[in-house]
Protein backbone atom coordinates (compact mmCIF):
# COMPACT_ATOMS: atom_id res chain seq x y z
CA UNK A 1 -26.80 43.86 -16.87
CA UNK A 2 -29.87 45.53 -15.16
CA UNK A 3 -29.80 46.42 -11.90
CA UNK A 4 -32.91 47.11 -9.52
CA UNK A 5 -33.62 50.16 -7.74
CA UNK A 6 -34.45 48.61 -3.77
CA UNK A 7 -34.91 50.30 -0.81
CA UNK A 8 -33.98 48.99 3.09
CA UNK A 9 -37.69 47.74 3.29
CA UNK A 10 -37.38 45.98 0.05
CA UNK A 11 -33.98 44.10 0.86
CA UNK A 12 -35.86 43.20 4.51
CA UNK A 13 -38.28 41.39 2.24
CA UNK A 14 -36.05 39.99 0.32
CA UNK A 15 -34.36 38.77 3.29
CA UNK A 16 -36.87 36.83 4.71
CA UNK A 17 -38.97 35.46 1.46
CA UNK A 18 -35.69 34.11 0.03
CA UNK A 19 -35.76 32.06 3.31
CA UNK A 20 -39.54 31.18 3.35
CA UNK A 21 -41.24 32.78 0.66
CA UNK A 22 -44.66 31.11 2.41
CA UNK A 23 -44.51 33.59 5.67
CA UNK A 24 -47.55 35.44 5.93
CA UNK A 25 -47.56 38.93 4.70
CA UNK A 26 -48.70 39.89 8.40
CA UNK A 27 -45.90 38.32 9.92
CA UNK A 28 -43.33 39.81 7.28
CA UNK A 29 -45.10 43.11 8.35
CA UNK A 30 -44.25 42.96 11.29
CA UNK A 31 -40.57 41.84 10.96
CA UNK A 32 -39.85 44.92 8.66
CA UNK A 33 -42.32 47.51 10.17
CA UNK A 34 -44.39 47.79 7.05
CA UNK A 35 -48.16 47.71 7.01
CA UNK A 36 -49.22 44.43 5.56
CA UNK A 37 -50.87 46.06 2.37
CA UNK A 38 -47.16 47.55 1.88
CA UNK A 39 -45.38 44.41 2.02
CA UNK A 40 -47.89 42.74 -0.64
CA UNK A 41 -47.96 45.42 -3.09
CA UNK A 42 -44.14 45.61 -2.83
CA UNK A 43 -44.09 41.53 -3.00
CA UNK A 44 -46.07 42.06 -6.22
CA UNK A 45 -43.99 44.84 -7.42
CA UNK A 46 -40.85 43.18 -7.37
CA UNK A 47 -42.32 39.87 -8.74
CA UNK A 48 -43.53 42.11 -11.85
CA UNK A 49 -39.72 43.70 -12.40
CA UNK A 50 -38.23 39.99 -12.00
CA UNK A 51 -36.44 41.12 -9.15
CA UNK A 52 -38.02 37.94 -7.53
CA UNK A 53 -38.02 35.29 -10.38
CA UNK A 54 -39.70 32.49 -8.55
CA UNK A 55 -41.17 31.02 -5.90
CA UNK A 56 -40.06 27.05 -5.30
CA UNK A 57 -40.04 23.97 -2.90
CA UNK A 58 -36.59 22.84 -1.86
CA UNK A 59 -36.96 19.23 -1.95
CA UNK A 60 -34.69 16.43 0.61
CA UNK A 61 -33.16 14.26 -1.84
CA UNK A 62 -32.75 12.19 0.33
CA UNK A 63 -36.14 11.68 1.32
CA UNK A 64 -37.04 11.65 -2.33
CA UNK A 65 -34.72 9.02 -3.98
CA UNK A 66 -31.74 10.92 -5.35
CA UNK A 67 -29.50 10.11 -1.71
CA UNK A 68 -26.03 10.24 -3.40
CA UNK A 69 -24.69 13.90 -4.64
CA UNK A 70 -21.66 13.81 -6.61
CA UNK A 71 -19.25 17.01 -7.99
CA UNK A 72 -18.65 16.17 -11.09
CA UNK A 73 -15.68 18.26 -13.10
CA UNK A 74 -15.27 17.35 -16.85
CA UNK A 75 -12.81 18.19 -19.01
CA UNK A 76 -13.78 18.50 -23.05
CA UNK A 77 -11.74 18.23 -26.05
CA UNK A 78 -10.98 21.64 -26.89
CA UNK A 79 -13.39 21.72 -30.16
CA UNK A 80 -15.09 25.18 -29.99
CA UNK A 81 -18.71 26.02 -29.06
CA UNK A 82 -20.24 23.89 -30.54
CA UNK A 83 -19.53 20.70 -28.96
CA UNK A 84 -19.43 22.85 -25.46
CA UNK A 85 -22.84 23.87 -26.74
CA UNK A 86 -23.87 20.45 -27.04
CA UNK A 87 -22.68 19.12 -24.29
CA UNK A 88 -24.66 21.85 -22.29
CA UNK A 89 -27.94 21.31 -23.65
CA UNK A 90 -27.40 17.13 -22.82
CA UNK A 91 -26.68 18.04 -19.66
CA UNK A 92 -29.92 20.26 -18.97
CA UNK A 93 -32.00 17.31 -20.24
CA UNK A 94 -30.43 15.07 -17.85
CA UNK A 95 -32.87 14.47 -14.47
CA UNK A 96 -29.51 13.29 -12.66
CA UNK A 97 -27.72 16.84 -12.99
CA UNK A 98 -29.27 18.68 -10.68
CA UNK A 99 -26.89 22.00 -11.33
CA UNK A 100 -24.22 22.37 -13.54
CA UNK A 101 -21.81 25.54 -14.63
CA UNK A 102 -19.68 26.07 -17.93
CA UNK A 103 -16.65 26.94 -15.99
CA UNK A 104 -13.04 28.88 -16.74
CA UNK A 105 -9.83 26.53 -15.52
CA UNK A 106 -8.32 23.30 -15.90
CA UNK A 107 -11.89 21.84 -16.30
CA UNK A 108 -14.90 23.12 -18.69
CA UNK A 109 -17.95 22.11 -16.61
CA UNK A 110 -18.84 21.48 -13.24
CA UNK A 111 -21.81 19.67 -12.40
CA UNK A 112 -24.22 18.21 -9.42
CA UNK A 113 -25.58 14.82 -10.21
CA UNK A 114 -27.78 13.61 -7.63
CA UNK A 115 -28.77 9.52 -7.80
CA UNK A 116 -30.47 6.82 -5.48
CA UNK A 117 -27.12 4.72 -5.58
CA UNK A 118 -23.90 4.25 -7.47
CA UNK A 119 -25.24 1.82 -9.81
CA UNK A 120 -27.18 4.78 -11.03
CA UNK A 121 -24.01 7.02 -10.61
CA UNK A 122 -22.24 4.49 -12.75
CA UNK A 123 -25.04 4.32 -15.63
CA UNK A 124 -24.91 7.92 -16.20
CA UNK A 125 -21.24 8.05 -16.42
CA UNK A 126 -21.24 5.05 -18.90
CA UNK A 127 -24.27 7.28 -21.35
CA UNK A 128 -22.79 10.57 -21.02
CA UNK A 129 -19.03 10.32 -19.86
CA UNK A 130 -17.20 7.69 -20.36
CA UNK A 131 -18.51 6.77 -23.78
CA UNK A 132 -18.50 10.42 -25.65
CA UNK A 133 -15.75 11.09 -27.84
CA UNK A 134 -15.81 14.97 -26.67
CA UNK A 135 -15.30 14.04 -23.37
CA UNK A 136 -11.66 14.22 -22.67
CA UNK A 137 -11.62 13.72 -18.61
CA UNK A 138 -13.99 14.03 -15.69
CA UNK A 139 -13.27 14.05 -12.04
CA UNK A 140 -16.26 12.82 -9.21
CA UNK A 141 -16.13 14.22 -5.98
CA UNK A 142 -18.57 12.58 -3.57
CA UNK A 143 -20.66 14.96 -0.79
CA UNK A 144 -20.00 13.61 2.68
CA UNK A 145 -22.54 15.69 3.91
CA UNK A 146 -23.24 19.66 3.33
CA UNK A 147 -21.74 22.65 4.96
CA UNK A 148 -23.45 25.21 3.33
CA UNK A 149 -26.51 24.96 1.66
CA UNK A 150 -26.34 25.98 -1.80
CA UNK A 151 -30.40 26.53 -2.47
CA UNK A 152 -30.43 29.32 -0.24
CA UNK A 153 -28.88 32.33 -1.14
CA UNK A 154 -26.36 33.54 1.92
CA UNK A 155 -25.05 36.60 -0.46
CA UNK A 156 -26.42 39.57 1.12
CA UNK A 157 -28.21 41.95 -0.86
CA UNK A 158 -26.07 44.52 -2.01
CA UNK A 159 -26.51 47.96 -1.48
């Protein structure tokens, strides 16, 4: 695992593009008492060394017409990689899951399926849960409403 060489200017940056990567380079200037030229060439530094590794729009789902987020845990036959394999690539084709992690524990994935209503919820269980003979169990846990927000990194930088 690589690890970056940053300095207390760089996390500053880092700091306030992860939270709005659109700010002006005049304004991050001033924030982290760097001349403007400095922040950009050390926005286009760490850009090149993948330190930053993108620069996206968080989108509303509900605003957008996937309303309904759902936790889904799912257990798998134990069968080896492959079929884990499998069942991981399915999942990254799948416009519903939103997120998902091959997990240690009880259960083998975790994922977040985001759909306009439970009719939608309930055909994407039928195609990809409930009808798979490698799928031994899954568990959905239904978001009330979010606490923490998990596009935006709240890990500080370490040092």
């Amino acid at each position: 695992m690589k690890s970056a060489t940053l300095d207390s200017f760089d996390r500053k940056l880092l700091e306030c593009v992860r939270r709005n990567n659109l700010e002006p380079a005049r304004s991050l200037a001033e924030k982290v008492g760097l001349s403007e030229s400095s922040v950009l060439r050390r926005l286009r530094r760490m850009r090149a060394e993948g330190i930053i590794i993108g620069d996206i729009a968080l989108i509303d789902p509900a605003l957008t017409g996937g309303a309904i987020t759902m936790h889904v845990l799912v257990q798998l036959y134990n069968d080896g990689h492959i079929r884990t394999d499998a069942f991981a690539r399915n999942m990254a084709r799948r416009e519903e899951v939103v997120a998902a992690w091959n997990v240690a524990g009880d259960d083998d994935f975790v994922l977040i399926v985001q759909v306009p209503s439970m009719e939608a919820y309930d055909a994407f269980t039928r195609e990809e849960l409930s009808e798979q003979s490698h799928v031994r169990d899954f568990k959905t846990l239904i978001s009330i409403r979010p606490v923490v927000d998990t596009m935006i990194s709240r890990r500080p930088l370490r040092a």
